[in-house]
Each structure stands twice: as C-alpha cells, then as structure tokens.
Protein backbone atom coordinates (compact mmCIF):
# COMPACT_ATOMS: atom_id res chain seq x y z
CA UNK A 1 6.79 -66.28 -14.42
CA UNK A 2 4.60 -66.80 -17.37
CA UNK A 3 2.27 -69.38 -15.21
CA UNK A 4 1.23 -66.54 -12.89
CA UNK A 5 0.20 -64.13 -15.71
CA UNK A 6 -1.77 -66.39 -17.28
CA UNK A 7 -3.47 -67.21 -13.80
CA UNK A 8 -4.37 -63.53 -13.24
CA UNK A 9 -5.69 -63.14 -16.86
CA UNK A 10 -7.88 -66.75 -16.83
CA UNK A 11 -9.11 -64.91 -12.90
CA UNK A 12 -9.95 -61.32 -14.75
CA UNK A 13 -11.71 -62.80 -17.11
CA UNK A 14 -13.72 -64.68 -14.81
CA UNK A 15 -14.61 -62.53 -12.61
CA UNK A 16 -15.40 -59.53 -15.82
CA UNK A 17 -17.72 -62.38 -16.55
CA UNK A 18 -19.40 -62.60 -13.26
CA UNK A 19 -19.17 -58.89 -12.58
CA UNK A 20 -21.16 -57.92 -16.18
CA UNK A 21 -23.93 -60.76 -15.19
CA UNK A 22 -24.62 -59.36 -11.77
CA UNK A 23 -24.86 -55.81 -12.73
CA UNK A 24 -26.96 -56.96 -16.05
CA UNK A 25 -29.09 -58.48 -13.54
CA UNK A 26 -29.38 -55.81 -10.72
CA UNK A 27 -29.70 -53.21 -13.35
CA UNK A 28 -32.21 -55.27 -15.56
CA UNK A 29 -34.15 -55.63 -12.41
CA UNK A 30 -34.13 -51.72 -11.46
CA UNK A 31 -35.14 -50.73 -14.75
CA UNK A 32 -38.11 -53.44 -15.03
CA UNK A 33 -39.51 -52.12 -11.59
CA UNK A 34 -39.83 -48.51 -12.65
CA UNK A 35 -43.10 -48.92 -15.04
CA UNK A 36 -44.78 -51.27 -12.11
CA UNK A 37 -45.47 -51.14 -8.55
CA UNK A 38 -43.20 -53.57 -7.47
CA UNK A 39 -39.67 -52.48 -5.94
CA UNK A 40 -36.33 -53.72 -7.08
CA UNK A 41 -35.15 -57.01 -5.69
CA UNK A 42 -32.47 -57.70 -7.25
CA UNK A 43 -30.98 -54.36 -7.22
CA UNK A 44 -28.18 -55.48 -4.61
CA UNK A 45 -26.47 -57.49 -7.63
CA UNK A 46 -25.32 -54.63 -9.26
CA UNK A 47 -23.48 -53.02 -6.10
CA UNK A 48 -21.86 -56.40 -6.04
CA UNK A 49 -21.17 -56.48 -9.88
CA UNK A 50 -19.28 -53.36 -10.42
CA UNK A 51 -16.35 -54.11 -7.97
CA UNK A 52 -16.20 -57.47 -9.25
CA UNK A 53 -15.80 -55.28 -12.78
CA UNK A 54 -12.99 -53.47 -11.18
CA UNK A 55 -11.41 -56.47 -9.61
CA UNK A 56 -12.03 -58.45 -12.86
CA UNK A 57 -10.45 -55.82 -14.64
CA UNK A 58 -7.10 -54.71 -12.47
CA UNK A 59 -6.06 -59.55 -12.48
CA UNK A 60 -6.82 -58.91 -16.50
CA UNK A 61 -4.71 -56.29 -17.33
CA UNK A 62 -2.27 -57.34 -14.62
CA UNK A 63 -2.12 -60.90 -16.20
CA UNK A 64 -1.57 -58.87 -19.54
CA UNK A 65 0.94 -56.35 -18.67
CA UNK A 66 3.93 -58.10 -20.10
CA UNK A 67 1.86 -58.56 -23.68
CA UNK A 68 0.75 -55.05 -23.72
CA UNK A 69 4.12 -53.52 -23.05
CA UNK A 70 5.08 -56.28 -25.88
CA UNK A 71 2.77 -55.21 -28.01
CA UNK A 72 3.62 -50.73 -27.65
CA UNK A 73 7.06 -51.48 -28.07
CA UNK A 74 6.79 -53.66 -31.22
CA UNK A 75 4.56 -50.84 -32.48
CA UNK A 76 6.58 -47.90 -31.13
CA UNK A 77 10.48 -49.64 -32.56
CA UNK A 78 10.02 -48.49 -36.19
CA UNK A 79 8.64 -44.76 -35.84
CA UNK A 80 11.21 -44.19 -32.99
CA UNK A 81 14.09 -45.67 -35.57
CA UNK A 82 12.77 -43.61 -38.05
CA UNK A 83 12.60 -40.12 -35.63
CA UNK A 84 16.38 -41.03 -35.20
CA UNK A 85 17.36 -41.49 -38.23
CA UNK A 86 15.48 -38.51 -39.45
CA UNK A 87 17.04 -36.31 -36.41
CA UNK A 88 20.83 -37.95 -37.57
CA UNK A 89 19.83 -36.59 -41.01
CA UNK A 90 18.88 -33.39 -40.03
CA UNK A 91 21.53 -32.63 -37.92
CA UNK A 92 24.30 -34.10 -41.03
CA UNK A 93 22.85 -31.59 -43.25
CA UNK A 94 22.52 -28.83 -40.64
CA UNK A 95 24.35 -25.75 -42.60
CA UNK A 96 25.27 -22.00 -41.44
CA UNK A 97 25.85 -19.04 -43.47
CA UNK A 98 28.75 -16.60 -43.50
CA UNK A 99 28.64 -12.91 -43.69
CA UNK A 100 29.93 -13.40 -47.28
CA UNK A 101 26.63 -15.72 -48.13
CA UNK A 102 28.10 -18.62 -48.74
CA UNK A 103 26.32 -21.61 -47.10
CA UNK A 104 28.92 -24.23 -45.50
CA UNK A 105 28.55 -27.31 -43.08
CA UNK A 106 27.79 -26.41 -39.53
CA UNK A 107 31.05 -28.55 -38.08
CA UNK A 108 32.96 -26.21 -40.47
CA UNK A 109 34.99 -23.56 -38.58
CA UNK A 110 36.20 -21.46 -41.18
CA UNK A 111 33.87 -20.60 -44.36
CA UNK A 112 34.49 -22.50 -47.25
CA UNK A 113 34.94 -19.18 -49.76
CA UNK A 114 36.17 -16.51 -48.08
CA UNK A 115 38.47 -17.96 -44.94
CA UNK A 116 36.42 -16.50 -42.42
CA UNK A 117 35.41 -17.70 -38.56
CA UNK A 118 32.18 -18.88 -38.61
CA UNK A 119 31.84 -20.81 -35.32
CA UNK A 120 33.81 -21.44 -32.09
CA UNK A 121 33.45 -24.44 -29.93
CA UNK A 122 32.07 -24.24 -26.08
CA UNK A 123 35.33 -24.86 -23.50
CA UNK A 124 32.73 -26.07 -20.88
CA UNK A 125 30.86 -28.71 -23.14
CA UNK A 126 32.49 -28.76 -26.86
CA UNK A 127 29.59 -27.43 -28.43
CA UNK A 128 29.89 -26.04 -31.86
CA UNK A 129 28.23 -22.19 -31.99
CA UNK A 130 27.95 -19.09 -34.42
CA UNK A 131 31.17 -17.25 -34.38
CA UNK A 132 29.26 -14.42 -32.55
CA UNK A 133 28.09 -16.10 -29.40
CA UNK A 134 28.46 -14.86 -26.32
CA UNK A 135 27.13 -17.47 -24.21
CA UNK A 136 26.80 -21.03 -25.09
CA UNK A 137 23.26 -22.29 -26.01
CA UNK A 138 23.81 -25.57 -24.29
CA UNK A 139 25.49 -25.35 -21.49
CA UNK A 140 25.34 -21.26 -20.67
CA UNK A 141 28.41 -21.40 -20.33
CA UNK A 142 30.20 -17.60 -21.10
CA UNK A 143 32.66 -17.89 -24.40
C-alpha cells in the first residue's frame, strides 16, 4: 500500500513541476506581448499548465493523504486528551445548592446539612436532575 502513495506523490510532484513551467511560460509570454506589437505565442501553455496544476496537485495530496491524516491526529491527540480530562474534571466537581445554602456534590441525593431532596434520577435514562424538575433535560422524558 505504501508503494502506490509514494507513486502518486513522486507523479504530483512532477506534473506541479511541469504545470508551474508551462503557465510561467504562457503567462511570461502574454505579459511580454502587451508593451509590443507582437501577439502572444506562447499563450496556449498556460491553458495547458493550470490543469496540469490541478492534476499535479489532486496525485500529491492523494499520495499524501495517509501522512496528513498522520500528521492532524498526532497534533490533535494531546488537546483532545486534555478537553477530556478537563470535561471529567468539571463534571467531578460539578456541585448544586440546597434551599438551605449549603453547596453539596451533584451525585448527592440528599443535602449534606439539612437532610433534604436535592435531586431525583430520570426513570427513562438515569439522569441525575434538581429535585424540582419536571421534565428531564436529557432525555424529555416527564418525572
């Protein structure tokens, strides 16, 4: 499989190569004629050129797809570890208040200080909620 790729990137990069040099030259040429009297001759090479640009291009990044997609997810591993482990943090130290004030873990049930029902779970989908819910947040499910 790896033979292939490098095929189609050794091709894209050939033909980028040959593409850029015939539309240097076709558009070198149109630009020269515009200060004389003589018309373009060459002109033809850069209608050639820019497909051979575009073939050039789509054997290139073809021949590099399995690099690229390498490369983003070597770069994109450590922030999406850290998103987790900030999200698992966030949701550990997730807190809600009872009517009495005091401030108590969100997976408690009862408060901590005064004995009090502070949240009921979801029958449909287990979901923890405020005490006062009539409708479950996640699921919509009626309590």
């Amino acid at each position: 499989m790896a033979k292939p790729n490098k095929t189609l990137t050794i091709i894209g990069i050939i033909f980028l190569a040959i593409g850029l040099t015939l539309a240097i030259i076709g558009f070198a040429n149109f630009f020269k004629s515009l200060g004389s009297d003589k018309k373009p001759t060459l002109f033809w090479c850069s209608f050639v050129g820019i497909p051979v640009i575009v073939a050039g291009g789509v054997c290139l990044s073809l021949g590099l797809k399995h690099k690229i997609s390498q490369h983003i997810l070597n770069q994109s591993a450590p922030l999406l570890s850290k998103s987790i482990k900030i999200a698992v943090d966030a949701a550990q130290n997730a807190t809600m208040v009872c009517e009495c004030g005091q401030e108590n873990a969100a997976a408690n049930a009862y408060c901590t200080a005064c004995g009090k029902q502070i949240s009921i779970v979801c029958g449909n989908c287990n979901s923890v909620l405020p005490v006062h819910s009539v409708y479950c947040s996640h699921c919509g499910n009626k309590l």
